[in-house]
C-alpha atoms as a PDB file:
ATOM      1  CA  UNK A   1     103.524  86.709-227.099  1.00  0.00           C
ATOM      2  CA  UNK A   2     104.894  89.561-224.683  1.00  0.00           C
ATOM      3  CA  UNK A   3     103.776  92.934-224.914  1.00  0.00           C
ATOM      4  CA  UNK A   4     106.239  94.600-222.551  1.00  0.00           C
ATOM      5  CA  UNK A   5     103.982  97.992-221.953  1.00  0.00           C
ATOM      6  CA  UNK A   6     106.457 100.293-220.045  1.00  0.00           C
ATOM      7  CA  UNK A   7     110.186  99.929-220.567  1.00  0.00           C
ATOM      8  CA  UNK A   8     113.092 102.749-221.273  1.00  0.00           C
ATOM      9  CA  UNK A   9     115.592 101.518-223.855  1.00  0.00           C
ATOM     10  CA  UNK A  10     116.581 104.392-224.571  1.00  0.00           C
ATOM     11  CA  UNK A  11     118.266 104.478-220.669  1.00  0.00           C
ATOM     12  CA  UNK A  12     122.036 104.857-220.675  1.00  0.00           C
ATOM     13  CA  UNK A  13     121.943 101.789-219.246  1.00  0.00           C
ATOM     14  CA  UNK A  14     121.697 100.240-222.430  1.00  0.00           C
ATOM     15  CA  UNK A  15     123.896 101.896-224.630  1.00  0.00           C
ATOM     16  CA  UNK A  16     126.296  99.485-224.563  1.00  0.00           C
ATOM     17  CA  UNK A  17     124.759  96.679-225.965  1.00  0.00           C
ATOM     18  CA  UNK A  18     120.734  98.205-227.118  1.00  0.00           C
ATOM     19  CA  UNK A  19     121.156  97.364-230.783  1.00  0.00           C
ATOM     20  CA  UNK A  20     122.250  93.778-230.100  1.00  0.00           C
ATOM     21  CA  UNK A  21     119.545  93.529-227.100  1.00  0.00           C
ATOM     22  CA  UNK A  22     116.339  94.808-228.702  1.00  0.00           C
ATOM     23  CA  UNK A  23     116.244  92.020-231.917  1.00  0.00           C
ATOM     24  CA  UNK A  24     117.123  89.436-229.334  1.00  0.00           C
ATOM     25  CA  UNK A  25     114.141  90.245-227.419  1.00  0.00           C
ATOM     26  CA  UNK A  26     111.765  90.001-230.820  1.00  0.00           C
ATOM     27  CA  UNK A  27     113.219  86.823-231.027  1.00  0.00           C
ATOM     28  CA  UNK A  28     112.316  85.624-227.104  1.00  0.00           C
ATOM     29  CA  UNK A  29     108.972  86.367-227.853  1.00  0.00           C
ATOM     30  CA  UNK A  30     108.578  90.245-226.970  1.00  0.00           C
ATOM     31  CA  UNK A  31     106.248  91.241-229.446  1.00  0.00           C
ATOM     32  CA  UNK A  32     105.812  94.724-228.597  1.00  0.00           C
ATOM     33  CA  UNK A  33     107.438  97.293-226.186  1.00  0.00           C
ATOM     34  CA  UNK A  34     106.221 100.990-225.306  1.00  0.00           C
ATOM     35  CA  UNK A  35     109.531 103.145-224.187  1.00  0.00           C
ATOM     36  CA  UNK A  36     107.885 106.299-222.279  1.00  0.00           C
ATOM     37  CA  UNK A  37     109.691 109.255-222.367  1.00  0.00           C
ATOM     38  CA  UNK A  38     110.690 110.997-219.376  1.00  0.00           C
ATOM     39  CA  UNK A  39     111.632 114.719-220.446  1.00  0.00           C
ATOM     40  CA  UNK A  40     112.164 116.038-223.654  1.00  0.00           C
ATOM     41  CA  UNK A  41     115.511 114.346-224.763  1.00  0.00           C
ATOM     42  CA  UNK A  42     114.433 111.215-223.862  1.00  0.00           C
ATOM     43  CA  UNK A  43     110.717 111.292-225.840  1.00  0.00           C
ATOM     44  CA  UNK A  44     113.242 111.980-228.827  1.00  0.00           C
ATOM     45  CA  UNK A  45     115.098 108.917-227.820  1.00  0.00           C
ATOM     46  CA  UNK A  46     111.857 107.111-227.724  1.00  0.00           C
ATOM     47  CA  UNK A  47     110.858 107.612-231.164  1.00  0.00           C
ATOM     48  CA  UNK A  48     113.823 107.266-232.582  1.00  0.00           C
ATOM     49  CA  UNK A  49     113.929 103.715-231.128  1.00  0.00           C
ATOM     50  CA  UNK A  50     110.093 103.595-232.525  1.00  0.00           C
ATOM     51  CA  UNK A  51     111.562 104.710-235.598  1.00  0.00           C
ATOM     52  CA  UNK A  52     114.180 101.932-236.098  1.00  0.00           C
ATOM     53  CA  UNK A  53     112.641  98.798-234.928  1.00  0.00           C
ATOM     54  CA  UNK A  54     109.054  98.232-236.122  1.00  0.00           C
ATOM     55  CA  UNK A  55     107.947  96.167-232.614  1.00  0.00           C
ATOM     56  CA  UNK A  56     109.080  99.275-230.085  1.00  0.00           C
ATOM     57  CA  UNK A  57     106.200 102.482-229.759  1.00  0.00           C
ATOM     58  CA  UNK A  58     106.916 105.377-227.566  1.00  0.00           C
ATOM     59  CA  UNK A  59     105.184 107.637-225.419  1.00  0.00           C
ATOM     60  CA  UNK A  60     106.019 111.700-224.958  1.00  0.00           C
ATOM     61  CA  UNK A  61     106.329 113.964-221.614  1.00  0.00           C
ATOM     62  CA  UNK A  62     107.517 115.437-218.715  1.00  0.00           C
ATOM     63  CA  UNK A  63     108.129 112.979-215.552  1.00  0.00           C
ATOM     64  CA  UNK A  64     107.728 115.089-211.963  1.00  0.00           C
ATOM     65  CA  UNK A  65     111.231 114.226-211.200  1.00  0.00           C
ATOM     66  CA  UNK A  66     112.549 116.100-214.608  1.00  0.00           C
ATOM     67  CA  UNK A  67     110.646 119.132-214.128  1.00  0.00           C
ATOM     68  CA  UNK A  68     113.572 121.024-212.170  1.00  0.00           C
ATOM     69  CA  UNK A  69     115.487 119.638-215.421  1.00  0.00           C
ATOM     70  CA  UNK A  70     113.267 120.627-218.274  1.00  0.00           C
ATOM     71  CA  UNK A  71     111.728 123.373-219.599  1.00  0.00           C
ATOM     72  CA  UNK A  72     108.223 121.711-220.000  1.00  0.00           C
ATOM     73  CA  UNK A  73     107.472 123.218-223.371  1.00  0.00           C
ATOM     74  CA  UNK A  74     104.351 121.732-224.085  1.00  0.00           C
ATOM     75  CA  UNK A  75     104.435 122.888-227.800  1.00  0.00           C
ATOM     76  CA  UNK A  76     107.234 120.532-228.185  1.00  0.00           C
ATOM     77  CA  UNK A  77     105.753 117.535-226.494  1.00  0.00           C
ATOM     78  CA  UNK A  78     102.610 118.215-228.328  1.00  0.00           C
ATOM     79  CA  UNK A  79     105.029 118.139-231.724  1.00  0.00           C
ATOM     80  CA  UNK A  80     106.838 115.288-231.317  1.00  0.00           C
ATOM     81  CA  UNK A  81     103.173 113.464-230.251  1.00  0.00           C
ATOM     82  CA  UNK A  82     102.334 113.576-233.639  1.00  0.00           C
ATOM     83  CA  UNK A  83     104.303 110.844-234.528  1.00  0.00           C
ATOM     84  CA  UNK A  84     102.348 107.863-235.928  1.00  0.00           C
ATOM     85  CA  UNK A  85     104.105 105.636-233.400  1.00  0.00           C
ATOM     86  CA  UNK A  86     103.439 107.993-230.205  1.00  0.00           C
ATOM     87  CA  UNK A  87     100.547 106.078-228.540  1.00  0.00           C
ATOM     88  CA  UNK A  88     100.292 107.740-225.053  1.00  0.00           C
ATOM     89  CA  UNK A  89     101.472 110.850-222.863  1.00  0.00           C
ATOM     90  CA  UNK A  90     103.921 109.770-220.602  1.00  0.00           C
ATOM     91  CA  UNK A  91     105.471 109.139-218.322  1.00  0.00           C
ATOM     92  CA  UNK A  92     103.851 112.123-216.264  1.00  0.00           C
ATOM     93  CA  UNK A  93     102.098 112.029-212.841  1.00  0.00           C
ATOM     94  CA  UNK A  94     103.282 113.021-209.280  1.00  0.00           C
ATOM     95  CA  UNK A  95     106.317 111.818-207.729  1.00  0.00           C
ATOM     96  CA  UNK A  96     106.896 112.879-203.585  1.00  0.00           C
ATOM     97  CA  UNK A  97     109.416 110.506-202.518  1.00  0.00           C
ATOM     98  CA  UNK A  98     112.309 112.589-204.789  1.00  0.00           C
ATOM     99  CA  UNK A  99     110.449 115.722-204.605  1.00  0.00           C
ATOM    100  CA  UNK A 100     108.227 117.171-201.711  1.00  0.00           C
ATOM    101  CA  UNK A 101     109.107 121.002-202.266  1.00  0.00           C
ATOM    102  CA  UNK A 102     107.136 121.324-206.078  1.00  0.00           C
ATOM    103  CA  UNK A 103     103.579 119.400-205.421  1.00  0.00           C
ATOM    104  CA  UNK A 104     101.778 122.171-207.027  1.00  0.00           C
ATOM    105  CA  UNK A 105     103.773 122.786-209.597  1.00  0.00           C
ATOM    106  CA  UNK A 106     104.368 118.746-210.125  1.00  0.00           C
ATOM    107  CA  UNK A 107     100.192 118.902-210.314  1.00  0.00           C
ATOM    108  CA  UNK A 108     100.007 121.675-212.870  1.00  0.00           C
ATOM    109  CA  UNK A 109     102.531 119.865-214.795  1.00  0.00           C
ATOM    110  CA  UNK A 110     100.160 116.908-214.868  1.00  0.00           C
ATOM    111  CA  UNK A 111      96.860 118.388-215.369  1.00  0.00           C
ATOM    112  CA  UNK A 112      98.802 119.938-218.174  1.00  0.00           C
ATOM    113  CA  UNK A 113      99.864 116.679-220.091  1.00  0.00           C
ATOM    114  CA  UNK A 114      96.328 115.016-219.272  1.00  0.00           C
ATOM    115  CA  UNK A 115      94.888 118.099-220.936  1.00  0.00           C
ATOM    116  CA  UNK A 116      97.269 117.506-223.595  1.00  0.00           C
ATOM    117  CA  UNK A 117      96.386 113.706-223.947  1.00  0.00           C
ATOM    118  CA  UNK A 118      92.517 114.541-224.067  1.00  0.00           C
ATOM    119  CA  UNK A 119      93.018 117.389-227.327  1.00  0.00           C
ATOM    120  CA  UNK A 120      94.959 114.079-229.047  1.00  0.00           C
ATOM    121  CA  UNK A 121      92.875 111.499-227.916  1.00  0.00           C
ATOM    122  CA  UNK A 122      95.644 109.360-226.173  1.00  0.00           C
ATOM    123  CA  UNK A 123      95.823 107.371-223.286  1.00  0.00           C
ATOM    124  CA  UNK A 124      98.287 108.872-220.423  1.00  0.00           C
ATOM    125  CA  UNK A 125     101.111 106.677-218.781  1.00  0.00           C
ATOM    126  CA  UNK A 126     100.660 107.730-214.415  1.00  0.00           C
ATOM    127  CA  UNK A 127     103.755 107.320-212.216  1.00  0.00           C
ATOM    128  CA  UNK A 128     102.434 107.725-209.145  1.00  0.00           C
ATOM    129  CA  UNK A 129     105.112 107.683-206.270  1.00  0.00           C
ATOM    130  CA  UNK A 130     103.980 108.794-202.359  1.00  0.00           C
ATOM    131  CA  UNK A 131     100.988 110.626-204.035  1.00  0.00           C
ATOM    132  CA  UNK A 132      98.624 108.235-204.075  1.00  0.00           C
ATOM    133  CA  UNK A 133      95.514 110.927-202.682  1.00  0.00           C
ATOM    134  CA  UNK A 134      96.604 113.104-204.928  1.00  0.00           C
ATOM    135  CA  UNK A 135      96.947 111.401-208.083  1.00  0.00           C
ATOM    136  CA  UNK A 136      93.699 110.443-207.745  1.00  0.00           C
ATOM    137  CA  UNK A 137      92.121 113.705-207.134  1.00  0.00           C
ATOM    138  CA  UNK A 138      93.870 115.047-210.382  1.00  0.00           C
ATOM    139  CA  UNK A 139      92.624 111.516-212.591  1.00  0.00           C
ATOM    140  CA  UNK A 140      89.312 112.314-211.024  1.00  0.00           C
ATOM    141  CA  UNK A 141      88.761 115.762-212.979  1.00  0.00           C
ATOM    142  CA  UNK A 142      89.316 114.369-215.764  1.00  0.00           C
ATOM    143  CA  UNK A 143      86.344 111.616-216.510  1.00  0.00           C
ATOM    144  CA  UNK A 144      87.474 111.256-219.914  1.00  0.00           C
ATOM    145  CA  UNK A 145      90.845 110.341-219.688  1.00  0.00           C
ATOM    146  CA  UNK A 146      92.331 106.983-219.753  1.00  0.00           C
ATOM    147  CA  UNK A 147      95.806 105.063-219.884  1.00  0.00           C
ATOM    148  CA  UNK A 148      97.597 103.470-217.143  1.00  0.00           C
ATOM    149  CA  UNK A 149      99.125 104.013-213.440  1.00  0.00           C
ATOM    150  CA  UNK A 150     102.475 102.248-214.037  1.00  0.00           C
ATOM    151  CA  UNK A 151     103.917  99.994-211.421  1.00  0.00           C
ATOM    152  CA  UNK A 152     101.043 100.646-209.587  1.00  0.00           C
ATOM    153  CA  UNK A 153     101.629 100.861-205.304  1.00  0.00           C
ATOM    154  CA  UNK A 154      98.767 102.398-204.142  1.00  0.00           C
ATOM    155  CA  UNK A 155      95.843 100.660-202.159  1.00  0.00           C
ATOM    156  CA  UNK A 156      93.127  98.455-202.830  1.00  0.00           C
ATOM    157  CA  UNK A 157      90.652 101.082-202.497  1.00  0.00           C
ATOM    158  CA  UNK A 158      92.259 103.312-205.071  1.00  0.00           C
ATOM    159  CA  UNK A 159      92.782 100.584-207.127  1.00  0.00           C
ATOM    160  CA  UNK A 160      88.633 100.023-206.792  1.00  0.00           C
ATOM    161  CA  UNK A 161      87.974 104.056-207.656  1.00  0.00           C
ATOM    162  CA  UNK A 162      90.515 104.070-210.829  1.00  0.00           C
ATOM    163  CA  UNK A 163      88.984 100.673-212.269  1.00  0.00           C
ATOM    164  CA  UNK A 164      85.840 102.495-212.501  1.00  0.00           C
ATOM    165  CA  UNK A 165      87.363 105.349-213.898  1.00  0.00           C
ATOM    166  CA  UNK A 166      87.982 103.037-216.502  1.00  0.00           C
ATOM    167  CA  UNK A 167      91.679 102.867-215.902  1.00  0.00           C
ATOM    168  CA  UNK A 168      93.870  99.608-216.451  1.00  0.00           C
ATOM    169  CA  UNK A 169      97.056  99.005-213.840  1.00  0.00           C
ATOM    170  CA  UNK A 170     100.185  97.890-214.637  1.00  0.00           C
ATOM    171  CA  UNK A 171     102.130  95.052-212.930  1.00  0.00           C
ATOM    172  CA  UNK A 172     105.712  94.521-213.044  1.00  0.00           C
ATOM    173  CA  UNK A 173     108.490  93.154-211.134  1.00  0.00           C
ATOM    174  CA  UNK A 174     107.457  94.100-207.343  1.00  0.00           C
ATOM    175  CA  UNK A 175     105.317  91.451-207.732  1.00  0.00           C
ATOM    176  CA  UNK A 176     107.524  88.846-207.532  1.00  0.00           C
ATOM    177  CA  UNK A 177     109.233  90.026-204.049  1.00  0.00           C
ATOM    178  CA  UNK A 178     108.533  88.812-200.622  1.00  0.00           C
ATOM    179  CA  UNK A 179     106.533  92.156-199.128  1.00  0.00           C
ATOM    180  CA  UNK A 180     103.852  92.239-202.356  1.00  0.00           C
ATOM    181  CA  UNK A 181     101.013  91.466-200.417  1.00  0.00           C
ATOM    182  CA  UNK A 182      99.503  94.573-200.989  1.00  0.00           C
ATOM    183  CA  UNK A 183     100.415  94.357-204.914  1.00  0.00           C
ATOM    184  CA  UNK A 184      99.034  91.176-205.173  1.00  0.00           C
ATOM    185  CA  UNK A 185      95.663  92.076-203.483  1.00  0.00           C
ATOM    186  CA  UNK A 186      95.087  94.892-205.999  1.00  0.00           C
ATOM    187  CA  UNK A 187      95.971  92.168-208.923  1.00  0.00           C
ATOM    188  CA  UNK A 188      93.672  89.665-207.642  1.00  0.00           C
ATOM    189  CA  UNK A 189      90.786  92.412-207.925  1.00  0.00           C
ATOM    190  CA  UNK A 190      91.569  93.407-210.917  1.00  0.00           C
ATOM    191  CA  UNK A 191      89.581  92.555-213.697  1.00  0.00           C
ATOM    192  CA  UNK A 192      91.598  90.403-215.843  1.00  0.00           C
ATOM    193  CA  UNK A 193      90.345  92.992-219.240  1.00  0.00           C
ATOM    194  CA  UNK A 194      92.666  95.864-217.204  1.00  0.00           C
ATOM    195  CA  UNK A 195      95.685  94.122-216.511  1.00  0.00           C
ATOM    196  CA  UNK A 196      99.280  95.389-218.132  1.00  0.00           C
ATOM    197  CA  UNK A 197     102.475  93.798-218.093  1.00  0.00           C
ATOM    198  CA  UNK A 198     105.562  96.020-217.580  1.00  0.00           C
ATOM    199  CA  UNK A 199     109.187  95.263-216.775  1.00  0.00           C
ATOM    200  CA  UNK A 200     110.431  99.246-215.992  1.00  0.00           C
ATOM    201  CA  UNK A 201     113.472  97.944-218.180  1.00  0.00           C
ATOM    202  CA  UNK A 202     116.286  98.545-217.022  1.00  0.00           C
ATOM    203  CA  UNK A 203     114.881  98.952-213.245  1.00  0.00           C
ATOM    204  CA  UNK A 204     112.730  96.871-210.739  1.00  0.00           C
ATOM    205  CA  UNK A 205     113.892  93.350-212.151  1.00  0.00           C
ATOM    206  CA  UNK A 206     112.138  90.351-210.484  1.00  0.00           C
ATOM    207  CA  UNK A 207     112.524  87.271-208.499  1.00  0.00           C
ATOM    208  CA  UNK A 208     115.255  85.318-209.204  1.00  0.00           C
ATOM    209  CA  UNK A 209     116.904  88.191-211.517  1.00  0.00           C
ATOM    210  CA  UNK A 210     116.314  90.881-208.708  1.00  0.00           C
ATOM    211  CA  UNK A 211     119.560  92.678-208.630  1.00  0.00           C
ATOM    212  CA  UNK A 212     120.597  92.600-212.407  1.00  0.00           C
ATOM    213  CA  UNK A 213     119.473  95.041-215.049  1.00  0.00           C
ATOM    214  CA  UNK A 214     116.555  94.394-216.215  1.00  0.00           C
ATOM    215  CA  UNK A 215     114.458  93.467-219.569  1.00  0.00           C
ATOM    216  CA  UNK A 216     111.835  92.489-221.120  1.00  0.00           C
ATOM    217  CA  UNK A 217     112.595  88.853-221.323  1.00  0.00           C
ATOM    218  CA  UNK A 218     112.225  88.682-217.891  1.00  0.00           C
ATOM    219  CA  UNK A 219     108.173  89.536-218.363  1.00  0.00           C
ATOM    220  CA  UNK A 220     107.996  85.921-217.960  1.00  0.00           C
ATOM    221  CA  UNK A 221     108.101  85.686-214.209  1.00  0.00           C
ATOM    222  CA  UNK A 222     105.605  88.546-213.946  1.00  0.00           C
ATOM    223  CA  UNK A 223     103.209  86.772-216.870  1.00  0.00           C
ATOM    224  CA  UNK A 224     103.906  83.342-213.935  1.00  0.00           C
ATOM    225  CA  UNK A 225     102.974  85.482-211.424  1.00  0.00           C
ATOM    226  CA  UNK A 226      99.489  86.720-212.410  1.00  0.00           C
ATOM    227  CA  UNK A 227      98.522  83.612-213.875  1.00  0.00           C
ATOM    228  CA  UNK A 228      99.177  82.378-210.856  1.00  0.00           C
ATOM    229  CA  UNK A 229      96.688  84.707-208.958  1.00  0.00           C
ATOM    230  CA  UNK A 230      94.192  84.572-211.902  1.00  0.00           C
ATOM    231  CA  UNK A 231      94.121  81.273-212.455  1.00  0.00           C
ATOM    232  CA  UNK A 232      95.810  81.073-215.440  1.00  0.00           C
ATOM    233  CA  UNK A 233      98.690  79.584-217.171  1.00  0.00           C
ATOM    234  CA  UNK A 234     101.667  82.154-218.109  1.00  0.00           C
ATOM    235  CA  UNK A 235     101.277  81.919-221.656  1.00  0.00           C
ATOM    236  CA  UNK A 236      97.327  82.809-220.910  1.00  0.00           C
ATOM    237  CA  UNK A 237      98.366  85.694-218.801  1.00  0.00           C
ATOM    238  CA  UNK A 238     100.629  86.691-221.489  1.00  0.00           C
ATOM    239  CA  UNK A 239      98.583  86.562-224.376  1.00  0.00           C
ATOM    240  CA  UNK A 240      95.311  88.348-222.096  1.00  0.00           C
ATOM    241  CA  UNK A 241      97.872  91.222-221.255  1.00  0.00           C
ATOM    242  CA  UNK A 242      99.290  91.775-225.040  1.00  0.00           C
ATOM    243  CA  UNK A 243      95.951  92.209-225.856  1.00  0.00           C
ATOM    244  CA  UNK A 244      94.624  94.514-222.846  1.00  0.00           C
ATOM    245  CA  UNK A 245      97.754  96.730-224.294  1.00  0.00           C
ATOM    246  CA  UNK A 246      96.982  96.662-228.100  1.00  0.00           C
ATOM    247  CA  UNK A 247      93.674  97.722-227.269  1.00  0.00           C
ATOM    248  CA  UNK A 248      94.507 100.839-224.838  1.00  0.00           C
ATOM    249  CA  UNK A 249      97.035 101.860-227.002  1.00  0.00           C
ATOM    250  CA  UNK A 250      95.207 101.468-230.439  1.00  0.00           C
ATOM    251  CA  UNK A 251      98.069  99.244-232.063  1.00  0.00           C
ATOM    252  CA  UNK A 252      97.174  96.296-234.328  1.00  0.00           C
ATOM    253  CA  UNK A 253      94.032  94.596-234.406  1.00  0.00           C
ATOM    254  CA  UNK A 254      92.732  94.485-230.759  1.00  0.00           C
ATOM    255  CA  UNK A 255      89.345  94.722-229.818  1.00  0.00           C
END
């Protein structure tokens, strides 16, 4: 009943055990998993996993943290978005904690791939870290683009302005620690038809596995945590935020 929405198996974190790992989680109940790619060897990695296990989708692009690393060729990233199991652009965005030397660069490199995601008509996965003002200034231009800001950390009031941009935010393990407060006010806000699960696999595991590497059977403490400021039960939580994912992404038979 899990529809883990953002998680990188194709991390070297997993390569010692990733073939044994990703049928077990089928069999826990992850019915679906998006890996985003970060830079160009890793969007192959992506859809090669896509390739080899009928549950798992990826995602193409250029992360702000690559972009020292990669050559950005957008021909390429617009190539290997043709796949038929690429369902997004991403993971792309703006990213000043690691980098506060390239923001306009980091911003071209963005407008770039939401430019990209419009001519394909796909949604775009947003990591947004210490650019909150400016992340939204860049969605802003674009009125007709959609997707998700992953592991999303900025405020209430941003939160507000992207919702009726007709975004959807994704939740994942943060929201299980001590100092969520602000997390949890933008989840209990959020309208329950915009809410994503994510796990960040193999980062950001939560409460009581914070610490370990993470995965997507551990979208259970996340699914106990919104239902729990929704007013739901987990499996409810669960099953509302496989389908808010089918739908953005266009897989199955969502709504």
């Amino acid at each position: 009943m899990f529809f883990d929405t953002h998680a990188h198996y194709d991390d070297r974190h997993f390569d010692s055990d990733r073939d044994e790992l990703l049928p077990a989680l089928y069999a826990a109940g992850v019915e679906l998993i998006v890996d985003p790619g970060c830079d160009t060897p890793s969007s192959r990695a992506a859809l090669a996993l896509a390739d080899k296990y009928p549950f798992v989708y990826a995602a193409v692009g250029v992360h702000p943290e690559e972009m020292p690393h990669d050559p950005c060729d957008l021909s390429l990233i617009r190539a290997l978005a043709q796949h038929p199991k690429c369902v997004a652009i991403g993971e792309v965005g703006l990213d000043y904690y690691w980098d506060k030397e390239h923001k306009e660069a980091q911003q071209a490199l963005f407008r770039a791939q939401i430019e990209l995601a419009l001519e394909l008509n796909k949604p775009v996965i947003v990591h947004d870290r210490d650019a909150h003002g400016d992340c939204l200034a860049v969605v802003r231009d674009y009125p007709g683009a959609r997707g998700v800001f992953h592991c999303f950390s900025g405020s209430a009031e941003m939160a507000e302005e992207l919702l009726k941009l007709g975004w959807y935010l994704g939740f994942d393990g943060p929201i299980t620690y001590k100092n969520a407060r602000k997390a949890l006010e933008v989840l209990e806000l959020c309208p329950l038809e915009r809410i994503l699960m994510e796990t960040d696999s193999p980062y950001l595991s939560p409460v009581p596995m914070r610490g370990r590497r993470n995965d997507s059977r551990n979208l259970v403490y996340v699914a106990e945590k919104i239902g729990e400021v929704k007013g739901l039960s987990a499996e409810e939580a669960a099953h509302l935020c496989l389908e808010n994912g089918k739908r953005l992404f266009a897989i199955g038979d969502a709504p």
